[in-house]
Protein backbone atom coordinates (compact mmCIF):
# COMPACT_ATOMS: atom_id res chain seq x y z
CA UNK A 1 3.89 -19.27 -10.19
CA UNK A 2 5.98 -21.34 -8.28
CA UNK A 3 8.18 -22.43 -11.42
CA UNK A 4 8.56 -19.11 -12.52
CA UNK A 5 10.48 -18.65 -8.82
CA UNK A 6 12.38 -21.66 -9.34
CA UNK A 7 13.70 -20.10 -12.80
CA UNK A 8 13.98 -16.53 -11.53
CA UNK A 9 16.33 -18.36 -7.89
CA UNK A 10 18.94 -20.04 -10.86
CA UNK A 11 19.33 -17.55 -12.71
CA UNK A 12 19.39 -14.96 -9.76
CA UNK A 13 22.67 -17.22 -8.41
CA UNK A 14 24.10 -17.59 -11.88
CA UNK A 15 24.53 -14.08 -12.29
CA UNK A 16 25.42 -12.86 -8.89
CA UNK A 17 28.30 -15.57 -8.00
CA UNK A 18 30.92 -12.85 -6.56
CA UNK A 19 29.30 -9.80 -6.94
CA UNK A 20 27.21 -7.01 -5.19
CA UNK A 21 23.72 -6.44 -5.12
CA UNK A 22 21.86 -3.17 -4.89
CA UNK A 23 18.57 -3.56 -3.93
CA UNK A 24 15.83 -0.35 -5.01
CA UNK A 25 12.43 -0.94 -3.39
CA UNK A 26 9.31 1.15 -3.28
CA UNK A 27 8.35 3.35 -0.17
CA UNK A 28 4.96 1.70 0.64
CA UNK A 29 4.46 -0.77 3.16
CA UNK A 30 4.45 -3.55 0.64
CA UNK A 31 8.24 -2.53 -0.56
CA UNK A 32 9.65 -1.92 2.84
CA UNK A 33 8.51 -5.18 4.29
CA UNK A 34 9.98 -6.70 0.38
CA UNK A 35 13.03 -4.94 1.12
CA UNK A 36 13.47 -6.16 4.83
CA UNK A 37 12.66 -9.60 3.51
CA UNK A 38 15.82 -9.47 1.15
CA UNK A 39 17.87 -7.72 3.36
CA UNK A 40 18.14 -11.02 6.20
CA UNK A 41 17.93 -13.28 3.29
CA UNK A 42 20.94 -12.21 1.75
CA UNK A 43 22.66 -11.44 5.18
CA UNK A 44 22.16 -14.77 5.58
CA UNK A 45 23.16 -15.87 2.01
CA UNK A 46 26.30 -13.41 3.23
CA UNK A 47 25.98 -11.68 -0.17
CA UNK A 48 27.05 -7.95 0.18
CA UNK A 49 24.12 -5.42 -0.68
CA UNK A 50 22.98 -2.13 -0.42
CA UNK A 51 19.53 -0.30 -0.34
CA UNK A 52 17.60 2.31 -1.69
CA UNK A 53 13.76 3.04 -1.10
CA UNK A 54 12.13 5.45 -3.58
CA UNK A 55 9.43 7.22 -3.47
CA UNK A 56 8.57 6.53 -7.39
CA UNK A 57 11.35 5.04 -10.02
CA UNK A 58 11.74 7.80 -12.61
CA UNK A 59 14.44 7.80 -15.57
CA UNK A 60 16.48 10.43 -13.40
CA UNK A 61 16.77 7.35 -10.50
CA UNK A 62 17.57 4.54 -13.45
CA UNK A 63 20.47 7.09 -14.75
CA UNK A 64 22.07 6.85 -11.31
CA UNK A 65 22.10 3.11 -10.41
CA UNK A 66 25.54 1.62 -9.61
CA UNK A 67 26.71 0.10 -12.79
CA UNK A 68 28.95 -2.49 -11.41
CA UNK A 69 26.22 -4.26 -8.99
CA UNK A 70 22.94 -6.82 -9.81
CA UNK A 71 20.34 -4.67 -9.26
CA UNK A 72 17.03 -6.06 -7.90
CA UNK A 73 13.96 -3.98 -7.87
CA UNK A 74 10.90 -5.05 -5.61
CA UNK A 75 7.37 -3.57 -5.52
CA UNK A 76 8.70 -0.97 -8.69
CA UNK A 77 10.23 -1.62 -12.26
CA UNK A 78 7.43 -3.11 -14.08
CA UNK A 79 6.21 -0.39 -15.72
CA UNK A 80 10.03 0.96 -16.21
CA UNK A 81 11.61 -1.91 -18.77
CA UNK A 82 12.20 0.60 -21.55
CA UNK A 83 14.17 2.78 -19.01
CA UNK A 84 15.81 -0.71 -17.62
CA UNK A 85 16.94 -2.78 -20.72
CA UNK A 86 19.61 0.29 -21.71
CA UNK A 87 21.13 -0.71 -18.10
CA UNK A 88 24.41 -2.70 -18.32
CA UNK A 89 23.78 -4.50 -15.41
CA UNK A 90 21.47 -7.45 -14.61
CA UNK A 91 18.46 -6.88 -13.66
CA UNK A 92 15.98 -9.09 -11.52
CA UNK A 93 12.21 -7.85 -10.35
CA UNK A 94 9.69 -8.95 -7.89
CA UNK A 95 6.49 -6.97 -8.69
CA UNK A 96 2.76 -7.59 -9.00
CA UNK A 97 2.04 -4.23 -11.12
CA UNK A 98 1.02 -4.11 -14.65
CA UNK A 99 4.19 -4.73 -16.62
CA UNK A 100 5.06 -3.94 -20.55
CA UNK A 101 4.46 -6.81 -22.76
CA UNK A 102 7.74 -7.47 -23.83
CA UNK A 103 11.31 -8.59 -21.12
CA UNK A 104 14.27 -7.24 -22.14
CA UNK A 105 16.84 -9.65 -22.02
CA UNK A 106 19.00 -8.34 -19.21
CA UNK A 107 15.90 -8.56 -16.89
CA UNK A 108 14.39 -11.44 -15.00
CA UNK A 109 11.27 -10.49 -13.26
CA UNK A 110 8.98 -12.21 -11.01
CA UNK A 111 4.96 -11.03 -11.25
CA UNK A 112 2.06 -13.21 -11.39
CA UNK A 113 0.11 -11.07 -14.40
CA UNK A 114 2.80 -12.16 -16.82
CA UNK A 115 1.04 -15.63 -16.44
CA UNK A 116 -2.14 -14.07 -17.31
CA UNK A 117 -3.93 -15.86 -13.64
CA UNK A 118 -4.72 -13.25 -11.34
CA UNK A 119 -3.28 -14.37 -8.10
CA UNK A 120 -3.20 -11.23 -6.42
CA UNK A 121 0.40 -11.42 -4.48
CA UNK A 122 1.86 -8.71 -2.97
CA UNK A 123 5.72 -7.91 -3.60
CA UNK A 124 6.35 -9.08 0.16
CA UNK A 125 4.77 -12.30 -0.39
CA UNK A 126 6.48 -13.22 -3.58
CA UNK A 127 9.86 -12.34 -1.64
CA UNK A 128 9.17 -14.23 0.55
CA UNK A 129 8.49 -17.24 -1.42
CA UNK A 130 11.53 -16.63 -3.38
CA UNK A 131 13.22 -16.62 0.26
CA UNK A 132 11.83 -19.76 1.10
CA UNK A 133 12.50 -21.14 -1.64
CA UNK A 134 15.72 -20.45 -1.45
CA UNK A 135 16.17 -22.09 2.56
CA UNK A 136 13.39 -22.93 4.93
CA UNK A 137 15.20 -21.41 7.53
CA UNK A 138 13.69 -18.30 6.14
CA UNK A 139 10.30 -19.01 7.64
CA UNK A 140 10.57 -17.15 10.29
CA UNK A 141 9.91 -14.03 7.82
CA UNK A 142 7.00 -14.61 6.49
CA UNK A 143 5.37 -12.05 9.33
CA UNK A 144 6.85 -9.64 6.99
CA UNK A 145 5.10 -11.13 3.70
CA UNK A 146 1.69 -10.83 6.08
CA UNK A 147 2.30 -7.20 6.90
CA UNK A 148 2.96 -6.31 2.78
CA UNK A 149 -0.02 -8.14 2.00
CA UNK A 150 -2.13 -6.13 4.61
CA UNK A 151 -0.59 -3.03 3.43
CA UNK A 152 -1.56 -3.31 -0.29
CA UNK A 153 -5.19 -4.58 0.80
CA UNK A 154 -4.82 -8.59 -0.63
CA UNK A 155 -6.20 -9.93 2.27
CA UNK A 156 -9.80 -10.30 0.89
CA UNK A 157 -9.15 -13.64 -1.33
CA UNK A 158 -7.13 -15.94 0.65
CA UNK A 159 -5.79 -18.23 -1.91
CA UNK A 160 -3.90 -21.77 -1.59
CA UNK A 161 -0.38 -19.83 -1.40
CA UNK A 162 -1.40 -17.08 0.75
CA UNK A 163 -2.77 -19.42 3.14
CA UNK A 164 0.68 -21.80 3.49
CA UNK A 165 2.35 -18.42 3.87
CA UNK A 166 0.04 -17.62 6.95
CA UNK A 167 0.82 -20.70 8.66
CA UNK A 168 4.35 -20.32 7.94
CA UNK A 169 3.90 -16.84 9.89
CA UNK A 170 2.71 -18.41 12.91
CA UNK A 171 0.16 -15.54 14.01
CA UNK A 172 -3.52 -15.39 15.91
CA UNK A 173 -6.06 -14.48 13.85
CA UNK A 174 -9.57 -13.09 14.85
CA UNK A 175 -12.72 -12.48 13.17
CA UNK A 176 -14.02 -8.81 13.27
CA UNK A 177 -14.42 -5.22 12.19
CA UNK A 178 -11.40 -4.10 10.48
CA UNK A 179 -10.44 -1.53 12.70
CA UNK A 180 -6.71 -1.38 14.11
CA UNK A 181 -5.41 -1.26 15.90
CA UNK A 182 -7.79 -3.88 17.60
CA UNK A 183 -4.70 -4.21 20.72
CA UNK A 184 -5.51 -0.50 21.95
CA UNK A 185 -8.53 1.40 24.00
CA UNK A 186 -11.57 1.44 21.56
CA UNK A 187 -12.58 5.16 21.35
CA UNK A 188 -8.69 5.61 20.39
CA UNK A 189 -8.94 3.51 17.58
CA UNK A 190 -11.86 4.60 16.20
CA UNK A 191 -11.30 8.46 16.73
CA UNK A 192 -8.02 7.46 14.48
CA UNK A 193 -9.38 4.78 12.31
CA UNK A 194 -9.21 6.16 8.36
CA UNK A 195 -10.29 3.04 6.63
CA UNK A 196 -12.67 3.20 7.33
CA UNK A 197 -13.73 6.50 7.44
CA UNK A 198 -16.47 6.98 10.18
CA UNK A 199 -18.57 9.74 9.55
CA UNK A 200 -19.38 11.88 12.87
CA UNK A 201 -16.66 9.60 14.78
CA UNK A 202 -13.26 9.81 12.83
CA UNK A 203 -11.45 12.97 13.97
CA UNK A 204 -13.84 13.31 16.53
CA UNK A 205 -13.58 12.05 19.92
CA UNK A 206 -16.98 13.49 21.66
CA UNK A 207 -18.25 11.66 18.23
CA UNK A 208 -16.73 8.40 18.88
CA UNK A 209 -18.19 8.36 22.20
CA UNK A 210 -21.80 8.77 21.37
CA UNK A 211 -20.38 5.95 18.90
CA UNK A 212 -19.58 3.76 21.68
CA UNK A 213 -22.84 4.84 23.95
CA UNK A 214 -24.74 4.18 20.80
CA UNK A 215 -23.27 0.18 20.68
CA UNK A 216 -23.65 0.02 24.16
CA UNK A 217 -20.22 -0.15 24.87
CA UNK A 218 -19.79 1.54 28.12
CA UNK A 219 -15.52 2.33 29.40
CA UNK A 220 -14.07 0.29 32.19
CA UNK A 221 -13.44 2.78 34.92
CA UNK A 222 -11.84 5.54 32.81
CA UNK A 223 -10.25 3.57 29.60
CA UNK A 224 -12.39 1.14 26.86
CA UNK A 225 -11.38 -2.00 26.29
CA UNK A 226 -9.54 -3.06 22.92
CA UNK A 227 -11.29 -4.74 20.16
CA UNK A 228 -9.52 -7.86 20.19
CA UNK A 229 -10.94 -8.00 24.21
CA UNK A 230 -14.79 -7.37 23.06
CA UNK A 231 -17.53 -9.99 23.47
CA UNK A 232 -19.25 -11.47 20.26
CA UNK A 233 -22.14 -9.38 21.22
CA UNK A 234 -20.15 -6.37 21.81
CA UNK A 235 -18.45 -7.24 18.66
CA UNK A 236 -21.63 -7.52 16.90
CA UNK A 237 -23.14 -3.96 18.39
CA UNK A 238 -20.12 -2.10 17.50
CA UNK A 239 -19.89 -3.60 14.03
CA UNK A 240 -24.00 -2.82 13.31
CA UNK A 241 -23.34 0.43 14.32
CA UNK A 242 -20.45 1.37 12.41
CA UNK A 243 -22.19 0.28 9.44
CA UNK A 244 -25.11 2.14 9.70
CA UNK A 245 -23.05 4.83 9.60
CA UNK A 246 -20.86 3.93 6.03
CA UNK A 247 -23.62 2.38 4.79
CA UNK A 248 -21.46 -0.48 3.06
CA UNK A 249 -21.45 -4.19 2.59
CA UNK A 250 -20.89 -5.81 5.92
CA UNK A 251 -18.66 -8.51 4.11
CA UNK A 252 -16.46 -5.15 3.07
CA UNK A 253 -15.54 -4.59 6.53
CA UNK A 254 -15.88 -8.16 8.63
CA UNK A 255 -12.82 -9.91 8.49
CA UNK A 256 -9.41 -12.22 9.60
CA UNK A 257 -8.04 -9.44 12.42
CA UNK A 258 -4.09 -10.94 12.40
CA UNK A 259 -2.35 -10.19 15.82
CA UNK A 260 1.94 -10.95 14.97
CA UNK A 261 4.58 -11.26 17.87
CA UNK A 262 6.38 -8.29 17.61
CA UNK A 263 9.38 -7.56 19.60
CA UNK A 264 8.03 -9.66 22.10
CA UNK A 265 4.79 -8.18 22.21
CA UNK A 266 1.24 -9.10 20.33
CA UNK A 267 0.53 -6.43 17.35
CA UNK A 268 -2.11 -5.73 14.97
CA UNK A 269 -0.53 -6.83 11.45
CA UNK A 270 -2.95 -3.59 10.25
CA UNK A 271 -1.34 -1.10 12.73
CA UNK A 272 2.15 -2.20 11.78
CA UNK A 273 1.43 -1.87 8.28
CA UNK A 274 0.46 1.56 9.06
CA UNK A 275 3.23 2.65 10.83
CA UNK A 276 5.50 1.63 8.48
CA UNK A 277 3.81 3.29 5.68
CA UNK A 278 3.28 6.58 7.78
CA UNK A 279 7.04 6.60 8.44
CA UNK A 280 8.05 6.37 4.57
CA UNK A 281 4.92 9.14 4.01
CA UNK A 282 6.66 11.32 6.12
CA UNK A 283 10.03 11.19 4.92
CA UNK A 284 11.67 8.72 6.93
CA UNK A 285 11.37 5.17 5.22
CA UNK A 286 15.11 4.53 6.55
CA UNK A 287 13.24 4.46 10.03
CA UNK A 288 10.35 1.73 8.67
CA UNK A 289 12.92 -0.43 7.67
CA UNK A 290 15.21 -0.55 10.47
CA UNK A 291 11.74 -1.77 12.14
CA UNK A 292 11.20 -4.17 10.29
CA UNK A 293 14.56 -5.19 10.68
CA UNK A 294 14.41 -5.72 14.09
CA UNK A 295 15.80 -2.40 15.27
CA UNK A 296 14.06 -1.33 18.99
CA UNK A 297 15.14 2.36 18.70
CA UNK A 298 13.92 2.56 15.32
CA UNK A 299 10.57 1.36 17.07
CA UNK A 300 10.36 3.67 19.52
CA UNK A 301 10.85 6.92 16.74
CA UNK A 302 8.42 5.20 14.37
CA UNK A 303 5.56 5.88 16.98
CA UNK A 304 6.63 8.93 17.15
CA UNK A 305 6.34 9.47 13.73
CA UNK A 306 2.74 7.49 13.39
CA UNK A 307 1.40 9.83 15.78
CA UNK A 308 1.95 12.53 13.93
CA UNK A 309 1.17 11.04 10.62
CA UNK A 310 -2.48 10.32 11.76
CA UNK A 311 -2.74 13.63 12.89
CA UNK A 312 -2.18 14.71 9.02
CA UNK A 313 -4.28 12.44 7.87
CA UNK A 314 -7.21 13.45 9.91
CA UNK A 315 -6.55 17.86 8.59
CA UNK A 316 -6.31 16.40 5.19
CA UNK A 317 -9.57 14.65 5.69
CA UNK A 318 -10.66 17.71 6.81
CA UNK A 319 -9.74 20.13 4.24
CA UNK A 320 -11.06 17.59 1.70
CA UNK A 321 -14.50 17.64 3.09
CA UNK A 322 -13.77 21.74 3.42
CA UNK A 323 -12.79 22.44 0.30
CA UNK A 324 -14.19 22.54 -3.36
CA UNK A 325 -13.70 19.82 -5.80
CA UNK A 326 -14.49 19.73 -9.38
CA UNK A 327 -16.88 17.35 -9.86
CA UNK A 328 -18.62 15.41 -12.97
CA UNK A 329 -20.55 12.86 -13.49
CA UNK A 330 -18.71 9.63 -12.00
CA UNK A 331 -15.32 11.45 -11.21
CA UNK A 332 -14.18 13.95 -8.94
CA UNK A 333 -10.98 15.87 -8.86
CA UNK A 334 -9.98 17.00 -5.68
CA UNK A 335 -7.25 19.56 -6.25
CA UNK A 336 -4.73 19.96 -3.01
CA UNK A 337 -1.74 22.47 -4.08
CA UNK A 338 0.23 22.89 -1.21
CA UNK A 339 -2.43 22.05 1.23
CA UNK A 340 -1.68 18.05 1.89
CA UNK A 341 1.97 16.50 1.22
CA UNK A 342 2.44 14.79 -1.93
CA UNK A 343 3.32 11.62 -0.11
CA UNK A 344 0.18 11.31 1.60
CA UNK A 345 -2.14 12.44 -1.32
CA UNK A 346 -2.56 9.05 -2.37
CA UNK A 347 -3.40 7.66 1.01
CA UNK A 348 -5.99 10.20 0.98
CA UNK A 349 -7.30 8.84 -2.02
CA UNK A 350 -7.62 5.55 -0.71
CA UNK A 351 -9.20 6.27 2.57
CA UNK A 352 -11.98 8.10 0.39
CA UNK A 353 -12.48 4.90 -2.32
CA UNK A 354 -13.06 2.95 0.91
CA UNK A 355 -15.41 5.21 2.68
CA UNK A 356 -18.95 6.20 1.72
CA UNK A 357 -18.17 10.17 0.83
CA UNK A 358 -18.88 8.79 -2.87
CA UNK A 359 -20.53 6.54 -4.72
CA UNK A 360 -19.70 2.70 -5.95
CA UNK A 361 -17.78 3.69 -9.04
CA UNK A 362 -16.80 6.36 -9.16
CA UNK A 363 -12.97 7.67 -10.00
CA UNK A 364 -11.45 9.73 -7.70
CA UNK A 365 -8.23 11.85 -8.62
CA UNK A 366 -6.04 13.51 -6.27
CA UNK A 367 -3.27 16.12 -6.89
CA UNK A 368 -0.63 17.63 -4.69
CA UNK A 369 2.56 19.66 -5.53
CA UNK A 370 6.19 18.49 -4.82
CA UNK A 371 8.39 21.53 -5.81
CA UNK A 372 7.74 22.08 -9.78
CA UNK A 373 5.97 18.67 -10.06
CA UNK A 374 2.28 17.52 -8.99
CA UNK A 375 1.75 13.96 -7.62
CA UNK A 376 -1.18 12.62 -8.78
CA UNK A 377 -3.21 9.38 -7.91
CA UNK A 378 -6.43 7.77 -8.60
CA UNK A 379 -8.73 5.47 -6.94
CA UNK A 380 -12.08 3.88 -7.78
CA UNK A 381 -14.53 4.07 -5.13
CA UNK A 382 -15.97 0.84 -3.96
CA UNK A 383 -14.91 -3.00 -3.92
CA UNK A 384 -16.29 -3.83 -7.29
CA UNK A 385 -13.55 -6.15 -8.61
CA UNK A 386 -15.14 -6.17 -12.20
CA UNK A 387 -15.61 -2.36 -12.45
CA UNK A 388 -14.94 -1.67 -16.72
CA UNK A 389 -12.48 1.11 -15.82
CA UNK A 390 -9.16 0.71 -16.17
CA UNK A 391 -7.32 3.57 -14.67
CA UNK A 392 -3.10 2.87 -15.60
CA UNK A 393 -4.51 2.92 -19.01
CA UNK A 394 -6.43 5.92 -18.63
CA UNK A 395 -3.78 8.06 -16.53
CA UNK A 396 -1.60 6.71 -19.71
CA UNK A 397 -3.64 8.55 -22.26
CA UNK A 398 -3.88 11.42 -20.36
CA UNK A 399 -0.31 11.75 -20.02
CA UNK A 400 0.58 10.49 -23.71
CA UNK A 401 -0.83 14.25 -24.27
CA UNK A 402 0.26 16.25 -21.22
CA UNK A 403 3.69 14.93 -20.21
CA UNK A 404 4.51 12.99 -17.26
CA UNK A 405 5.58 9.15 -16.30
CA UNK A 406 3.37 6.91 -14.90
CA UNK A 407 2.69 3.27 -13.18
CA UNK A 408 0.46 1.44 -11.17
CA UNK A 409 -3.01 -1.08 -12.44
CA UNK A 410 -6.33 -1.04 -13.11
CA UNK A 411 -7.81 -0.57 -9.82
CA UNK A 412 -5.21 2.31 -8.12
CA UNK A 413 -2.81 4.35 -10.97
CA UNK A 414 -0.79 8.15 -10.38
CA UNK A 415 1.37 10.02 -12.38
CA UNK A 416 4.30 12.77 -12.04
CA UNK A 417 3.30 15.34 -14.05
CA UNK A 418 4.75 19.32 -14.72
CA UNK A 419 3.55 21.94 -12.14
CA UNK A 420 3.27 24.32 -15.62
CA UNK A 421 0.85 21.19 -17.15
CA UNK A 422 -1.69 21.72 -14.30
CA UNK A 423 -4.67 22.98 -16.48
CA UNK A 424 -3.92 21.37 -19.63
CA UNK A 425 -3.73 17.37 -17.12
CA UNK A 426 -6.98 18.54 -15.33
CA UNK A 427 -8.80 19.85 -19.13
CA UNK A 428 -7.66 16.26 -20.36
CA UNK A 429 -8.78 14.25 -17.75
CA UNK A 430 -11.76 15.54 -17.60
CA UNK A 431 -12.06 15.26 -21.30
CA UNK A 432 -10.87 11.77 -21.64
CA UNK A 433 -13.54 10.56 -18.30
CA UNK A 434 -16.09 12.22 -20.32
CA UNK A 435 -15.46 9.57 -23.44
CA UNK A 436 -15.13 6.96 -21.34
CA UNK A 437 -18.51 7.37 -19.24
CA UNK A 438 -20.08 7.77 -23.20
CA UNK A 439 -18.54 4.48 -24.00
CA UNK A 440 -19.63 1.77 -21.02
């Protein structure tokens, strides 16, 4: 891994000695803390840049890249080389998403499955090894590398290189429930808290009281205290209680709690990550990265925009658990329209792989329309790391038929597909799921 960096930093300064860069990076948390990474290495490298965050890379985006600059993709590109090696430019990626077989030879690309080892890096924490690389002065960002990691969920397996790059970050870290953020009143965070999804508490607050009363956790005076401020007994009622509840593996949900000095003030790596991602779900991914960047005012409105990003979550939630689905055995397709943004359908199906709504294994697929498109994305339910399913190559043969471009891995995949394909994707799917329940 760490020789394939060392190759990918020579000939990154080979080929852009006196020129531009123009850095693309993906929306997500994991790209905007990449992105933010690059951005003060190169300010400090004093290389000239610019940057665009996309929602997905599509040909139409590729057809428009500046054709005089290096272009560097993070967190996006992998699954786009065909698209890529037409480019004139240069072309260097950091990703950790399934990528084609084959490197065109105008691309250099940095991502741990191309050594066939299964390190499970985020984008933000192989940018930030390429930063260090580069000068250890660039330490003082691996904070950032932390939030990506949180935000794509690699926190589980803390390898040899993920731990070096928490020490290099410098933060507190706790042992408890995963809930965040574990710096505000309790009954807050759990009336909010999505992943995981608390039956009878999220979304409710008379229900995260009883909650609370249930634990024996009792408010001081008129406010709870944080999570981060509990007792290990407290700590232990709370956590029995919320598991009784989701009726997962306590191992799923026990965990490192990371608390990172931000603007002066100690943070819950988890809530960060959220707010950044809720700011790029709700249009305004400029706004997460000026954060990250160390911006104050760009603070202030991403709070503003969190708050109301939670309270979408929490209707879509609720006109999930409303609404029908079509349903098989294994699978369910939950079918939005117009009824939850595209940008947040695949958060939604994450917060329901993580919860208990469905069983260990099965695949759940999402859809939401964007104008004359539909934004689909699938999860598998559950934390079972050697499930046989492998849904990029499914969503791939679906879409082989149907129309549509594609990315993502085995354990999280989506698509763009035609508004005009809707029956004919949903037919498919549910014809291809079929086979593929026959065969394991």
């Amino acid at each position: 891994m760490l020789a394939q960096i060392e190759d990918f930093i020579k000939k990154f300064f080979e080929k852009t000695q006196n020129k531009s860069l123009h850095i693309v990076s993906h929306f997500d948390t994991d790209g905007i803390t990449s992105a933010a990474i690059l951005a003060k290495t190169m300010q400090r490298l004093k290389k000239p840049f610019s940057i665009k965050i996309l929602k997905q890379l599509e040909e139409k985006n590729i057809k428009d890249f500046p054709e005089n600059k290096v272009l560097v993709l993070l967190d996006l590109g992998s699954n786009s080389l065909d698209y890529l090696k037409d480019l004139k430019n240069d072309v260097f990626i950091i990703d950790h998403h399934e990528p084609q077989e084959k490197i065109p030879e105008n691309i250099t690309i940095i991502n741990p499955l191309l050594l066939k080892q299964d390190y499970e890096l985020s984008t933000a924490e192989l940018t930030y090894l390429f930063s260090k690389f580069i000068s250890n002065e660039n330490k003082d960002l691996a904070y950032l590398a932390v939030i990506g990691m949180i935000g794509d969920i690699l926190d589980k397996n803390i390898n040899k290189i993920k731990n070096q790059i928490i020490t290099d970050a410098d933060i507190e870290t706790r042992k408890g429930i995963l809930l965040y953020p574990s710096t505000r009143p309790l009954n807050k965070t759990i009336e909010f808290s999505s992943r995981p999804f608390i039956p009878g508490a999220t979304g409710n607050p008379e229900g995260t009281i009883d909650l609370l009363r249930e634990a024996g956790i009792m408010p001081l005076t008129r406010t709870y205290k944080s999570l981060i401020d509990l007792t290990k007994q407290e700590m232990n009622l709370l956590s029995t209680a919320i598991l009784l509840r989701i009726h997962d593996k306590k191992e799923d949900y026990i965990g490192n709690i990371y608390l990172i000095k931000f603007f002066n003030k100690l943070e819950d790596a988890r809530e960060l990550s959220a707010i950044i991602n809720s700011c790029s779900r709700m249009g305004f991914s400029q706004i997460a990265l000026m954060m990250c960047l160390g911006n104050p005012m760009a603070r202030k409105q991403a709070e503003r925009i969190y708050a109301k990003y939670r309270q979408n979550i929490i209707s879509a939630l609720r006109y999930v658990d409303e609404n029908k689905k079509i349903e098989g055995r294994e699978y369910v397709i939950i079918n939005a329209g117009d009824n939850i943004k595209d940008t947040l359908i695949g958060t939604i199906a994450s917060i329901l792989s993580f919860s208990s709504v469905y069983k260990e294994g099965t695949i759940i697929i999402t859809m939401a329309y964007d104008e004359d498109k539909i934004k689909v994305s699938t999860r598998i339910a559950g934390r079972n790391p050697h499930s046989p399913r492998n849904l990029k190559k499914i969503i791939e043969e679906v879409i082989n038929i149907t129309g549509g471009e594609c990315g993502g891995h085995k354990k999280a995949a989506g698509c763009i597909i035609n508004k005009s394909k809707e029956q004919d994707f949903i037919n498919e799917i549910r014809r291809k799921l079929d086979i593929e329940l026959i065969k394991i």
